[in-house]
C-alpha atoms as a PDB file:
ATOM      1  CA  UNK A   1     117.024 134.288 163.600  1.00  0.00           C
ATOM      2  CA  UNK A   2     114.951 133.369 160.822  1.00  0.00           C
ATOM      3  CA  UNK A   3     117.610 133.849 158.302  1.00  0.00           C
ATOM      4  CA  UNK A   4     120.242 131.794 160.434  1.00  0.00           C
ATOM      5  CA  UNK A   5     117.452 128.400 160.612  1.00  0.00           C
ATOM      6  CA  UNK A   6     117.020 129.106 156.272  1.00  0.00           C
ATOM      7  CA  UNK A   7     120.776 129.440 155.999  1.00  0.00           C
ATOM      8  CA  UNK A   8     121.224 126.013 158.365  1.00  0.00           C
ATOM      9  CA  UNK A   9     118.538 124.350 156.052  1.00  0.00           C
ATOM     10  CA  UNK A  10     119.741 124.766 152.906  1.00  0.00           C
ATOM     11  CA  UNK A  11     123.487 124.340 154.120  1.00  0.00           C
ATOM     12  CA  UNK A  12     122.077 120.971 155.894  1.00  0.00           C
ATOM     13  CA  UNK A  13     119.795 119.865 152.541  1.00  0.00           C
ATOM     14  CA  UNK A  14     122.819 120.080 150.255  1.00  0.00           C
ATOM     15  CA  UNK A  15     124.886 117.621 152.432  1.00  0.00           C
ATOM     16  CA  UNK A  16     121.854 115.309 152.418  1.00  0.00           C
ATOM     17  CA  UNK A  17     120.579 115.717 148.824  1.00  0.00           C
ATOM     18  CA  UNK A  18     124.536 115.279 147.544  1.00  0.00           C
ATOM     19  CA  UNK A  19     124.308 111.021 147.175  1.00  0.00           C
ATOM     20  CA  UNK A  20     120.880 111.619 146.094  1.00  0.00           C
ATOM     21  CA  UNK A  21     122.447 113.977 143.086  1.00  0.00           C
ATOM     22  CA  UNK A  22     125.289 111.049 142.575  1.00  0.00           C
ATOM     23  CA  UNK A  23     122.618 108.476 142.372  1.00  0.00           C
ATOM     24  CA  UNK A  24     120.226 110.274 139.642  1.00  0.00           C
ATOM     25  CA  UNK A  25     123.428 110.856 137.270  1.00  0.00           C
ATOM     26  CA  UNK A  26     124.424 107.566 137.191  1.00  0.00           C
ATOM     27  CA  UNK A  27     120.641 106.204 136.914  1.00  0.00           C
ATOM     28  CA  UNK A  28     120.339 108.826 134.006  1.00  0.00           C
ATOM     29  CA  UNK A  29     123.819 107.562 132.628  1.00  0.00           C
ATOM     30  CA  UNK A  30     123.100 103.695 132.585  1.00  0.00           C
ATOM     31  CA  UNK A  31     118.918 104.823 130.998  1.00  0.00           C
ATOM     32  CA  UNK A  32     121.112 106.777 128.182  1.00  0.00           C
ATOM     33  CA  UNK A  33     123.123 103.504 127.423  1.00  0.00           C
ATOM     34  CA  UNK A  34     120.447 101.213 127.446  1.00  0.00           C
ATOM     35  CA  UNK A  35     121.490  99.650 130.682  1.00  0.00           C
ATOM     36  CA  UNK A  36     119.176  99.806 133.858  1.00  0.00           C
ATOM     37  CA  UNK A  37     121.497 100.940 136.383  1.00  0.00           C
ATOM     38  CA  UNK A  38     121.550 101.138 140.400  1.00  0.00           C
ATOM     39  CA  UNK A  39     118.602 102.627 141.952  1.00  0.00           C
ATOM     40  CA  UNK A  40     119.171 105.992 142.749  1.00  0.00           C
ATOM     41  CA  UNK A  41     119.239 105.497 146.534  1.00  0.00           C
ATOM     42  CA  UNK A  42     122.474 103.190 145.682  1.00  0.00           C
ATOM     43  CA  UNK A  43     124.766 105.940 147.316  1.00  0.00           C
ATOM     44  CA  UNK A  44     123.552 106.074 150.411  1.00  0.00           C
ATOM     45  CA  UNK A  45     123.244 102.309 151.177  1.00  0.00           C
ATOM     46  CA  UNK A  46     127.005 102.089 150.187  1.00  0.00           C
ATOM     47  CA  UNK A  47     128.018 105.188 152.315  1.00  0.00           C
ATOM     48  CA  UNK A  48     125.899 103.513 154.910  1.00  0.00           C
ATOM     49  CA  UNK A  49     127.961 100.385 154.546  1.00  0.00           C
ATOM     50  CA  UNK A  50     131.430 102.016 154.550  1.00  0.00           C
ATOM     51  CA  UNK A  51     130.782 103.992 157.862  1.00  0.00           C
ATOM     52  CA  UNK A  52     130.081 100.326 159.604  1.00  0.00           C
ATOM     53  CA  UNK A  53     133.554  99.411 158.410  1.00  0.00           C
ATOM     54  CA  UNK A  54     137.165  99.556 159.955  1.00  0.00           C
ATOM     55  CA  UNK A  55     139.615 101.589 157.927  1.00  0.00           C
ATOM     56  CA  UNK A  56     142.605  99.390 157.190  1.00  0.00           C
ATOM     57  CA  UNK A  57     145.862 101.997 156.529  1.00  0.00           C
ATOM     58  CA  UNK A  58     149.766 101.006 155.238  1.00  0.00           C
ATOM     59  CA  UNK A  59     152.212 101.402 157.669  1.00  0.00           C
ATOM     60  CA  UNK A  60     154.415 103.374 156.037  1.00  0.00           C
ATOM     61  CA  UNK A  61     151.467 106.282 156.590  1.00  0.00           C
ATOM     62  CA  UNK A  62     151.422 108.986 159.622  1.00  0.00           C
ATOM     63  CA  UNK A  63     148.843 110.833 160.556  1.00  0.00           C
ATOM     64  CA  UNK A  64     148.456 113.248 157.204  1.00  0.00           C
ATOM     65  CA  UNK A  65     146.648 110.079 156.290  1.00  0.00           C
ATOM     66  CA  UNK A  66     144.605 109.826 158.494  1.00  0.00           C
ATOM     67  CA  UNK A  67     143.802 113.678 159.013  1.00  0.00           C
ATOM     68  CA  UNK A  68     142.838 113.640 155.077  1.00  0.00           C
ATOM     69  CA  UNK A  69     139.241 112.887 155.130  1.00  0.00           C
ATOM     70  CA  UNK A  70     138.217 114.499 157.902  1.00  0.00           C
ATOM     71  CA  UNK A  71     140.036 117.860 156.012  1.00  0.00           C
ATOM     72  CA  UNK A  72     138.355 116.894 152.968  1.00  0.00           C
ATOM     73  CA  UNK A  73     134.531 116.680 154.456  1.00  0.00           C
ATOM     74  CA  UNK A  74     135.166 119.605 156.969  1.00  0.00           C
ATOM     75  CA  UNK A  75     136.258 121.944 154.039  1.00  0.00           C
ATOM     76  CA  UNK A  76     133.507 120.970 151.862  1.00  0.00           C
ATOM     77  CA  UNK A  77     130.633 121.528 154.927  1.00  0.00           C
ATOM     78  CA  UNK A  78     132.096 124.751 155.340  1.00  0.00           C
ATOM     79  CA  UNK A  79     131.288 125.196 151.739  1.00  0.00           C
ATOM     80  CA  UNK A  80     128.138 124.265 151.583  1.00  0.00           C
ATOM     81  CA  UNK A  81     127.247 126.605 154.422  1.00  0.00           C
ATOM     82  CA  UNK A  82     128.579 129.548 152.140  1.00  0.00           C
ATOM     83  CA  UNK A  83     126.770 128.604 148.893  1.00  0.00           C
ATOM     84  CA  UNK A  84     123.241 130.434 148.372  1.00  0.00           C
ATOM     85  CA  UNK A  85     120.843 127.427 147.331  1.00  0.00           C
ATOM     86  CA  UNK A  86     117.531 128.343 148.193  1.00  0.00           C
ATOM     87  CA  UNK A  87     117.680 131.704 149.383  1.00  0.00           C
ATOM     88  CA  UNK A  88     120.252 134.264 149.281  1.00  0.00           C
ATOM     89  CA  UNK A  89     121.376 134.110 152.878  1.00  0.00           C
ATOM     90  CA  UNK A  90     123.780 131.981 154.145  1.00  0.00           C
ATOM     91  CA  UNK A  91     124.627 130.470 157.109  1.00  0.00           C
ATOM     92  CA  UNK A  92     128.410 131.712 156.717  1.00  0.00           C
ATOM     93  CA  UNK A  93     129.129 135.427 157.006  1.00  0.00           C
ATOM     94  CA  UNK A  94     132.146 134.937 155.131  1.00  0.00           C
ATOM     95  CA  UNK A  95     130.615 133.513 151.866  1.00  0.00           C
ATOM     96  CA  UNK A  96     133.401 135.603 150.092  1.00  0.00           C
ATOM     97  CA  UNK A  97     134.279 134.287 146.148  1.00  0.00           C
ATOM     98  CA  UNK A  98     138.270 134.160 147.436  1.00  0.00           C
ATOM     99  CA  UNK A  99     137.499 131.877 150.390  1.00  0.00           C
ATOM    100  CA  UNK A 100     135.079 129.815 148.431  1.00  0.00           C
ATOM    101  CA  UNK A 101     138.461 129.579 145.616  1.00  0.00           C
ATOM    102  CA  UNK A 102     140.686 128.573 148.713  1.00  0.00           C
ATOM    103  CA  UNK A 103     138.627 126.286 150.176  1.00  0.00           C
ATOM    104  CA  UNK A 104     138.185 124.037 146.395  1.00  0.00           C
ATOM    105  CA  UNK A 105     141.863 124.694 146.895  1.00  0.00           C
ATOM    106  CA  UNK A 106     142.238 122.737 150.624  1.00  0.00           C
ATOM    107  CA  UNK A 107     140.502 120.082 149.419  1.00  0.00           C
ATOM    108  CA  UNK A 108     142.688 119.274 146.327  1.00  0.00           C
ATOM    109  CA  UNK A 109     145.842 119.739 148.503  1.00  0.00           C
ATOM    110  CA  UNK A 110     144.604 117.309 151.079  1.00  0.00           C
ATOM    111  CA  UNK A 111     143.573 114.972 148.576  1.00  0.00           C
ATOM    112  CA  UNK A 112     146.757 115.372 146.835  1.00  0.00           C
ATOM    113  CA  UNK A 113     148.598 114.384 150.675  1.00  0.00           C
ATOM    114  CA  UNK A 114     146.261 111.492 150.866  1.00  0.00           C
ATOM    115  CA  UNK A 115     147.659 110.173 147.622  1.00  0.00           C
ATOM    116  CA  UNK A 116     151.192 110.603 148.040  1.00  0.00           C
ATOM    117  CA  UNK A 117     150.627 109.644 151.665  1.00  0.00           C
ATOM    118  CA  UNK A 118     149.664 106.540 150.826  1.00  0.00           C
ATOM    119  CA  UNK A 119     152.968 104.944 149.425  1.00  0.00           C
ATOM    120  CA  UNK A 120     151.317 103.729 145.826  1.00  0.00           C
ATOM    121  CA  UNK A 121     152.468 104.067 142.788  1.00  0.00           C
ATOM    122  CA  UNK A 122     149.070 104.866 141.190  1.00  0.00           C
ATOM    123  CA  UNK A 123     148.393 107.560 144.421  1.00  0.00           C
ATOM    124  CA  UNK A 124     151.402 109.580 143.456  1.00  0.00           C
ATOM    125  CA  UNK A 125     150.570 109.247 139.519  1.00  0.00           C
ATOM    126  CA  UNK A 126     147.046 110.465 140.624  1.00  0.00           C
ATOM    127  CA  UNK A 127     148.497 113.573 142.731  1.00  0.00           C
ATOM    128  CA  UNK A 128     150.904 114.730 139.667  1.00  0.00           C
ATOM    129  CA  UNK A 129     148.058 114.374 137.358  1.00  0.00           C
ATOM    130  CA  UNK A 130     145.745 116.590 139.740  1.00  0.00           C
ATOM    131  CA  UNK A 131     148.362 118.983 140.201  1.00  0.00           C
ATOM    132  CA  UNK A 132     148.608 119.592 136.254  1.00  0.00           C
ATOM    133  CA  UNK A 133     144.942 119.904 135.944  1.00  0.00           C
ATOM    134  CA  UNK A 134     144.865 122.193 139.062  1.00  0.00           C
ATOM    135  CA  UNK A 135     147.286 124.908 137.398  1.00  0.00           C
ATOM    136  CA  UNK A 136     144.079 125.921 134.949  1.00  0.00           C
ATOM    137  CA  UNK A 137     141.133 125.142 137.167  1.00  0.00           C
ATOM    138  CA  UNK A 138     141.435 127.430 140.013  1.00  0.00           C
ATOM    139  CA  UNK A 139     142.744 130.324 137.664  1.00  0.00           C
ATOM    140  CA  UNK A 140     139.916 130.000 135.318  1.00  0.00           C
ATOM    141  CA  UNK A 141     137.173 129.497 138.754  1.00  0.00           C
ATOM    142  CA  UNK A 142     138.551 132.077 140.175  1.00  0.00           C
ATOM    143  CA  UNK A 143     137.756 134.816 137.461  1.00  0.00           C
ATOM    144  CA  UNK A 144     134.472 133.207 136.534  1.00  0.00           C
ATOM    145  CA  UNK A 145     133.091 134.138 139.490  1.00  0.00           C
ATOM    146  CA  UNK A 146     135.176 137.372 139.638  1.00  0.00           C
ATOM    147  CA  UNK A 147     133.004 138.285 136.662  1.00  0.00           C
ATOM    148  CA  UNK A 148     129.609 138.185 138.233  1.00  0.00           C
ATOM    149  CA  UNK A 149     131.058 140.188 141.083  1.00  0.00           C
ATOM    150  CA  UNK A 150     132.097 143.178 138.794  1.00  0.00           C
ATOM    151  CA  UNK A 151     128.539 142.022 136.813  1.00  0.00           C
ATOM    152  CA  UNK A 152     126.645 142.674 139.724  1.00  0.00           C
ATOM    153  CA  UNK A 153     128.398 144.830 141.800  1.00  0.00           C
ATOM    154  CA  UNK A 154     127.494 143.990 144.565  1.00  0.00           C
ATOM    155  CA  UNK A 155     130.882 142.821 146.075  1.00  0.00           C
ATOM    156  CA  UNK A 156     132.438 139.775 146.357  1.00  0.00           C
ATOM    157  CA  UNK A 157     129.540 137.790 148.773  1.00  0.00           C
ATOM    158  CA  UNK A 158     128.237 134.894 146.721  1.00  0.00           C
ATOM    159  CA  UNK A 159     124.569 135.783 148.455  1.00  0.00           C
ATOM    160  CA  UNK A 160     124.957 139.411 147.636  1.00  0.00           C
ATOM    161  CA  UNK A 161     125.787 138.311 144.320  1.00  0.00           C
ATOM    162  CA  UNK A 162     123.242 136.118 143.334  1.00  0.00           C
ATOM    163  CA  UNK A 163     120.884 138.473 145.054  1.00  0.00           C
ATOM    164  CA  UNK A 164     122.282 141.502 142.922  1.00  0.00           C
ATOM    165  CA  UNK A 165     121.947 139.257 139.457  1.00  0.00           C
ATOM    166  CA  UNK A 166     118.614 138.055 140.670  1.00  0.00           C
ATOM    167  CA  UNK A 167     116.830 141.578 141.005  1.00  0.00           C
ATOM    168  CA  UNK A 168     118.848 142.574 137.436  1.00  0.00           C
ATOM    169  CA  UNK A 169     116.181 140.377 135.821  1.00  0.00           C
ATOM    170  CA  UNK A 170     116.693 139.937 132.033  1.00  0.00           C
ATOM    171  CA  UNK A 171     119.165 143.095 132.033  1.00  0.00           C
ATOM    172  CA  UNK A 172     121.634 140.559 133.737  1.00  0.00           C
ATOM    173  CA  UNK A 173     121.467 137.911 130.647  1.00  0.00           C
ATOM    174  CA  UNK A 174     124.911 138.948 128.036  1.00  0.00           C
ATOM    175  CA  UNK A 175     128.193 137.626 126.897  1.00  0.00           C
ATOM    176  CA  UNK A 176     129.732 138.078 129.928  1.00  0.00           C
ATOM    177  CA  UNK A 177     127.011 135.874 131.958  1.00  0.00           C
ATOM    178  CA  UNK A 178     126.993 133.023 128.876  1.00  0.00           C
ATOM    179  CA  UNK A 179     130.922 133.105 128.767  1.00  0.00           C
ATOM    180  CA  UNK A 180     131.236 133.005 132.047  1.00  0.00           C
ATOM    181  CA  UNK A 181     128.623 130.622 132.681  1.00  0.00           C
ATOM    182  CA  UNK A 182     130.087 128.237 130.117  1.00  0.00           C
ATOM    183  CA  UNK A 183     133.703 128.353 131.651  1.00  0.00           C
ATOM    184  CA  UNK A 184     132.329 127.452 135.081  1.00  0.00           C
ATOM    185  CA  UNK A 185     130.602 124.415 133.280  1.00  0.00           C
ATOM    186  CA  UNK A 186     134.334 123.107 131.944  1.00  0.00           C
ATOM    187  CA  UNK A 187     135.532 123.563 135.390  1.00  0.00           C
ATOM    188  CA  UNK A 188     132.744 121.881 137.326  1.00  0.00           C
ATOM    189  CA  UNK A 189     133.553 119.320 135.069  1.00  0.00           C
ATOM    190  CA  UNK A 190     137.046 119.247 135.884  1.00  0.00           C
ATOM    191  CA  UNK A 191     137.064 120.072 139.232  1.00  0.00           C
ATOM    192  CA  UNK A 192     134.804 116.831 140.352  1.00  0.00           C
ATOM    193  CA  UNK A 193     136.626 114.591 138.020  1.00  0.00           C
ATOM    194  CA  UNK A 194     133.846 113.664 135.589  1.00  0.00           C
ATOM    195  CA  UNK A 195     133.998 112.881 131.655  1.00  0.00           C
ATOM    196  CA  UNK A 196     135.662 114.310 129.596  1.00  0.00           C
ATOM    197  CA  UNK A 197     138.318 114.486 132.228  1.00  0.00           C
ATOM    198  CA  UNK A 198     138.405 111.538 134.540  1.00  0.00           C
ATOM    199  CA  UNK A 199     136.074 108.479 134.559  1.00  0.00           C
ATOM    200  CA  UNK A 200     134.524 108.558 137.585  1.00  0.00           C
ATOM    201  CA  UNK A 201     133.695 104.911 137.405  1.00  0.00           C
ATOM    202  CA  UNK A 202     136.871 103.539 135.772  1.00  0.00           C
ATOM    203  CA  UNK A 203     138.831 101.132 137.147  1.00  0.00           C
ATOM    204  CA  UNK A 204     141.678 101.202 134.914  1.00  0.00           C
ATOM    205  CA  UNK A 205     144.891 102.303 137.256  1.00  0.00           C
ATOM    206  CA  UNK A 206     147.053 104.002 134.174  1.00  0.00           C
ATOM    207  CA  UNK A 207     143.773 106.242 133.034  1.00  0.00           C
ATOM    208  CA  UNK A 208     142.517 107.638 137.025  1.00  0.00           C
ATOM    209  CA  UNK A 209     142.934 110.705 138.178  1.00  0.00           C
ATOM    210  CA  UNK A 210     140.180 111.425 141.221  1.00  0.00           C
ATOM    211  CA  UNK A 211     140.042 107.590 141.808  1.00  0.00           C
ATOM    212  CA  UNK A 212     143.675 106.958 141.973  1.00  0.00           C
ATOM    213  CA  UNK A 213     144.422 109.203 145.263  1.00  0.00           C
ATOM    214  CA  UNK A 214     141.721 106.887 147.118  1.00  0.00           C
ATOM    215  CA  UNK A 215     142.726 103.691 146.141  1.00  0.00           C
ATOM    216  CA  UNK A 216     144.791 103.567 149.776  1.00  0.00           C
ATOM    217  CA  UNK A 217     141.640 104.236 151.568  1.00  0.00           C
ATOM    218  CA  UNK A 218     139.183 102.171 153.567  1.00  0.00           C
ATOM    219  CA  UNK A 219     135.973 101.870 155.701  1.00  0.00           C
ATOM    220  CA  UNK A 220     135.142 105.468 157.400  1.00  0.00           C
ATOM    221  CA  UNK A 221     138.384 107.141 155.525  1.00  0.00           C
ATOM    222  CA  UNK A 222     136.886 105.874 152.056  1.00  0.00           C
ATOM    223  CA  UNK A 223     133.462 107.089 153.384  1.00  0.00           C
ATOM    224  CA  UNK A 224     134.094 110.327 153.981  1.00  0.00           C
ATOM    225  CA  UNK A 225     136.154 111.219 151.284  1.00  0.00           C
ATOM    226  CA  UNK A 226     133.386 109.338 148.577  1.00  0.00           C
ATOM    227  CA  UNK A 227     130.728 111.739 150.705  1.00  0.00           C
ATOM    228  CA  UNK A 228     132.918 114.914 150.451  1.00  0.00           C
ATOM    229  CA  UNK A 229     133.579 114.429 146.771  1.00  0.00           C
ATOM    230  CA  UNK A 230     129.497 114.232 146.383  1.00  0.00           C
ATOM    231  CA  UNK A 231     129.256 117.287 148.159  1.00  0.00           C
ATOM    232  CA  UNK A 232     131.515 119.139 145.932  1.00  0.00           C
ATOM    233  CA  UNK A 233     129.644 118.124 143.221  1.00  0.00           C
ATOM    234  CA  UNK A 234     126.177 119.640 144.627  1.00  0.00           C
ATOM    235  CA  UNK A 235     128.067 122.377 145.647  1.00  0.00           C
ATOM    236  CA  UNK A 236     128.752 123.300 142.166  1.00  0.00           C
ATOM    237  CA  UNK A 237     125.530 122.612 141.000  1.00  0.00           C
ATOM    238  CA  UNK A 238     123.763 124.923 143.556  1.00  0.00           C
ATOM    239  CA  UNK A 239     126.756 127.394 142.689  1.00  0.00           C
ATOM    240  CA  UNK A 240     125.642 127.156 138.857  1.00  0.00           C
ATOM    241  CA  UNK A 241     122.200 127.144 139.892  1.00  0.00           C
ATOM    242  CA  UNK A 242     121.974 130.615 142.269  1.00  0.00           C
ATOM    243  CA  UNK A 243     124.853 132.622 140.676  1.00  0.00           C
ATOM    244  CA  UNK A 244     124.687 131.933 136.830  1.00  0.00           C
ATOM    245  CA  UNK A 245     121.230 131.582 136.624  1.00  0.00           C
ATOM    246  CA  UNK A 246     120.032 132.895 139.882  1.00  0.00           C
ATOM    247  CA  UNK A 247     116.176 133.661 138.858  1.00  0.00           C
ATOM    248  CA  UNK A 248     113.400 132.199 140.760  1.00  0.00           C
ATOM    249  CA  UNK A 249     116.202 131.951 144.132  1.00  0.00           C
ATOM    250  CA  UNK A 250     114.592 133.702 147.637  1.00  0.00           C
ATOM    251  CA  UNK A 251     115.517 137.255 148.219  1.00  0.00           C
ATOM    252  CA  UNK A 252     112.633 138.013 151.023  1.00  0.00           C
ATOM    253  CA  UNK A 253     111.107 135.816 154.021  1.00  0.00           C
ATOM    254  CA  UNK A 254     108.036 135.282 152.024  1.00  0.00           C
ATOM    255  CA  UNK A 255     106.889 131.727 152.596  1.00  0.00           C
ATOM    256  CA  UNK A 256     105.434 132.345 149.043  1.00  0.00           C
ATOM    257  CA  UNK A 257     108.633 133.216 147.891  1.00  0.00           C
ATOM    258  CA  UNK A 258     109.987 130.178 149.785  1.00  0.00           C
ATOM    259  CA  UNK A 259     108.054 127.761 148.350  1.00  0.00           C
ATOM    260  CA  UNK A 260     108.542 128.911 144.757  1.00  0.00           C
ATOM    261  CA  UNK A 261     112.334 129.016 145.179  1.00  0.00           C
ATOM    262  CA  UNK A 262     112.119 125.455 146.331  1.00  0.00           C
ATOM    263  CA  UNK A 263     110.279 124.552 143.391  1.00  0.00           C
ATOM    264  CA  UNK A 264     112.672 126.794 141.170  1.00  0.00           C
ATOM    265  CA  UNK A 265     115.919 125.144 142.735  1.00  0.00           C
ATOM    266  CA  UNK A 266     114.434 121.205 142.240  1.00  0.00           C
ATOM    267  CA  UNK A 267     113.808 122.435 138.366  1.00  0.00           C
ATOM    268  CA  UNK A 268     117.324 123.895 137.878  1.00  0.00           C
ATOM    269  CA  UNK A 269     119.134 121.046 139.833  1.00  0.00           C
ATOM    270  CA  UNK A 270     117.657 118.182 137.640  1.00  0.00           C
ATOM    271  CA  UNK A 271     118.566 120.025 134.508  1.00  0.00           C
ATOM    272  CA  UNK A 272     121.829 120.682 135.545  1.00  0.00           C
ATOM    273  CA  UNK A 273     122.151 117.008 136.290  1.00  0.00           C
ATOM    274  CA  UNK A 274     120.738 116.216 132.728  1.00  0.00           C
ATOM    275  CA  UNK A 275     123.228 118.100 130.967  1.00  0.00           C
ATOM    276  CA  UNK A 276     126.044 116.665 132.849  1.00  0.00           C
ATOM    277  CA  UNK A 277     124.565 113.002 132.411  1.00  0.00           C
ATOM    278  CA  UNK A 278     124.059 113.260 128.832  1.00  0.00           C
ATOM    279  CA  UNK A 279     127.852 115.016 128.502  1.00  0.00           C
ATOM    280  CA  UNK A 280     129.100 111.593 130.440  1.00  0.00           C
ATOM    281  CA  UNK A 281     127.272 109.632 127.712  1.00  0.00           C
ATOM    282  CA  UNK A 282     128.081 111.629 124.747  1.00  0.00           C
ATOM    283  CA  UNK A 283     131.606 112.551 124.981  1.00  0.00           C
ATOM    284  CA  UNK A 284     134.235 110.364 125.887  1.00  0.00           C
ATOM    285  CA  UNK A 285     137.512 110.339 128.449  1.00  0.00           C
ATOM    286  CA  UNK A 286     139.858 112.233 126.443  1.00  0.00           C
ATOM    287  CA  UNK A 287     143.929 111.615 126.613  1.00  0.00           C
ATOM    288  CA  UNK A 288     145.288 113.477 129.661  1.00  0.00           C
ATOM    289  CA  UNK A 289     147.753 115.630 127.577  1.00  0.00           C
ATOM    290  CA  UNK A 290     144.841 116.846 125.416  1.00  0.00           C
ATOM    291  CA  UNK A 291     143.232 117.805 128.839  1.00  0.00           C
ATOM    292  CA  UNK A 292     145.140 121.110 129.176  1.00  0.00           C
ATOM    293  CA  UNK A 293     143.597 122.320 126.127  1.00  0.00           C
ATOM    294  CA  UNK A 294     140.261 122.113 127.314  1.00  0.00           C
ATOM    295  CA  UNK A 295     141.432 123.818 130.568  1.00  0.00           C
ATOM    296  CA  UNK A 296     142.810 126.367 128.707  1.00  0.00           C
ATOM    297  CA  UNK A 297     139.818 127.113 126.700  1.00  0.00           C
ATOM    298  CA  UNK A 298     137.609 127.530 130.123  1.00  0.00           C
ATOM    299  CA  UNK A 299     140.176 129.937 130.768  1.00  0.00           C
ATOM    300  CA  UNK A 300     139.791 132.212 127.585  1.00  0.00           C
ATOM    301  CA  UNK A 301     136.225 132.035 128.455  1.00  0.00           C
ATOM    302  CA  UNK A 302     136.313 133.705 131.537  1.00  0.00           C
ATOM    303  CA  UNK A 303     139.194 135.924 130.592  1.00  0.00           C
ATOM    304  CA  UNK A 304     137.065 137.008 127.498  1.00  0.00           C
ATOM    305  CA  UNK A 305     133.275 137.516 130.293  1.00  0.00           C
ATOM    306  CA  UNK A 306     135.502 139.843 132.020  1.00  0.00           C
ATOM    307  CA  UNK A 307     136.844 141.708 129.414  1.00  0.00           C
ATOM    308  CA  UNK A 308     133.129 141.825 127.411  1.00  0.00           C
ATOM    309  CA  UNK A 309     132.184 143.881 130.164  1.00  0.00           C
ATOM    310  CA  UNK A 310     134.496 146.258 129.817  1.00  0.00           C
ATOM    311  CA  UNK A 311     134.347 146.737 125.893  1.00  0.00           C
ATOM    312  CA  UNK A 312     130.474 146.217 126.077  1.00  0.00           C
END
């Protein structure tokens, strides 16, 4: 019992903390270019405001439209209740590194719908444009995490996993952790549409990617599907966090333990968001047929963790 209430916790704070995250890169992002920025609370006052609002849809829509977000925010809860955080167990007894691929997987093909659904111009350029990116990300995802399994050996459970590396101690750091840990930064990058891939913020029709497939949406549709892409952002931070550098994460019900894994976690999430805010601020939005090569490259990395540990 007590591991189900931790499990529903940390499943539960990463839902809540995920416009918190949104808010602190952006503040960090406007501090790094000498602006002042929202306040980091600026997410949820704007969700807040877009649940209180009618959605207003195209007629030449059906239901796919419709069914999007809630597809989009379902798949992503689901997620979060499979993704160690705070302690190794999870609320999900299925936290398995394939159905954590698949479900990144449902949400890009309903988002993809939702685009193409919508009868735009820009939502179809969007769709094609995710599509080409997708061909690399999952593939490259997919064997980072692959890598930690055969690392650890522990299976393919993400808990078991980070639980596995966790106990491994120093033994655990090598190439195949650092290569593997570097292609999963690419393709968080990637996969949540941030720079050097997609502007997050841009308003520019001919350069979106993310933004593009949501132009069609409105009100509680547009709500759900901003709060579901904030998700998958945390999600991936809490998935570099416990798995790549899983050290100070709960194995035990200590409330010792407990404590200092919450402490731990805060540490490794605003450091994660760091790097990623000063990336956004460094680098800039590269030209999308110069995007496969980066893909590609994420690839090799994880291709090359998995084969380290086979010639190391």
């Amino acid at each position: 019992m007590m591991g189900i209430v931790i499990g529903a916790v940390q499943a539960l704070a990463l839902v809540l903390i995920a416009p918190l995250v949104t808010g602190i890169v952006s503040k960090l992002k406007a501090l790094m270019q000498g602006r002042s920025g929202a306040d980091i609370l600026q997410p949820y006052r704007d969700l807040r405001k877009l649940f209180g609002k009618d959605s207003v849809t195209s007629r030449s829509t059906s239901w796919i439209f419709r069914a999007v977000p809630y597809v989009c925010l379902g798949s992503m809860v689901v997620l979060a209740m499979m993704v160690p955080f705070i302690h190794t167990h999870t609320l999900a007894p299925f936290g398995d590194l394939v159905a954590v691929v698949y479900l990144f997987t449902l949400y890009r093909f309903a988002m993809v719908l939702g685009g193409l659904e919508g009868g735009s111009t820009f939502g179809g350029m969007g769709s094609s444009r995710e599509m080409m990116m997708s061909v690399l990300i999952e593939p490259a995802l997919l064997l980072a995490i692959s890598t930690l399994a055969v690392l650890s050996g522990a299976g393919t459970d993400m808990g078991d996993i980070s639980g596995a590396l966790s106990e491994m101690g120093l033994l655990a750091i090598g190439p195949a952790l650092i290569l593997a840990g570097a292609s999963f930064i690419i393709t968080m990058l990637a996969e949540n549409a941030r720079v050097p891939f997609d502007n997050p913020t841009t308003h520019l029709e001919l350069t979106m990617v993310h933004e593009a497939m949501l132009l069609e949406y409105s009100g509680r549709g547009l709500a759900m599907m901003e709060l579901s892409s904030m998700i998958r952002l945390t999600v991936f931070m809490a998935m570099l966090g416990s798995m790549f550098f899983p050290w100070g994460v709960a194995t035990t019900m200590d409330p010792s333990d407990l404590l200092v894994s919450v402490l731990v976690t805060v540490a490794k999430m605003l450091t994660i968001i760091l790097v990623v805010a000063t990336v956004e601020s460094v680098l800039c939005k590269t030209r999308l047929f110069k995007t496969p090569n980066l893909l590609t490259a994420s690839f090799m990395l994880s291709l090359m963790a998995m084969i380290s540990l086979y010639i190391l």
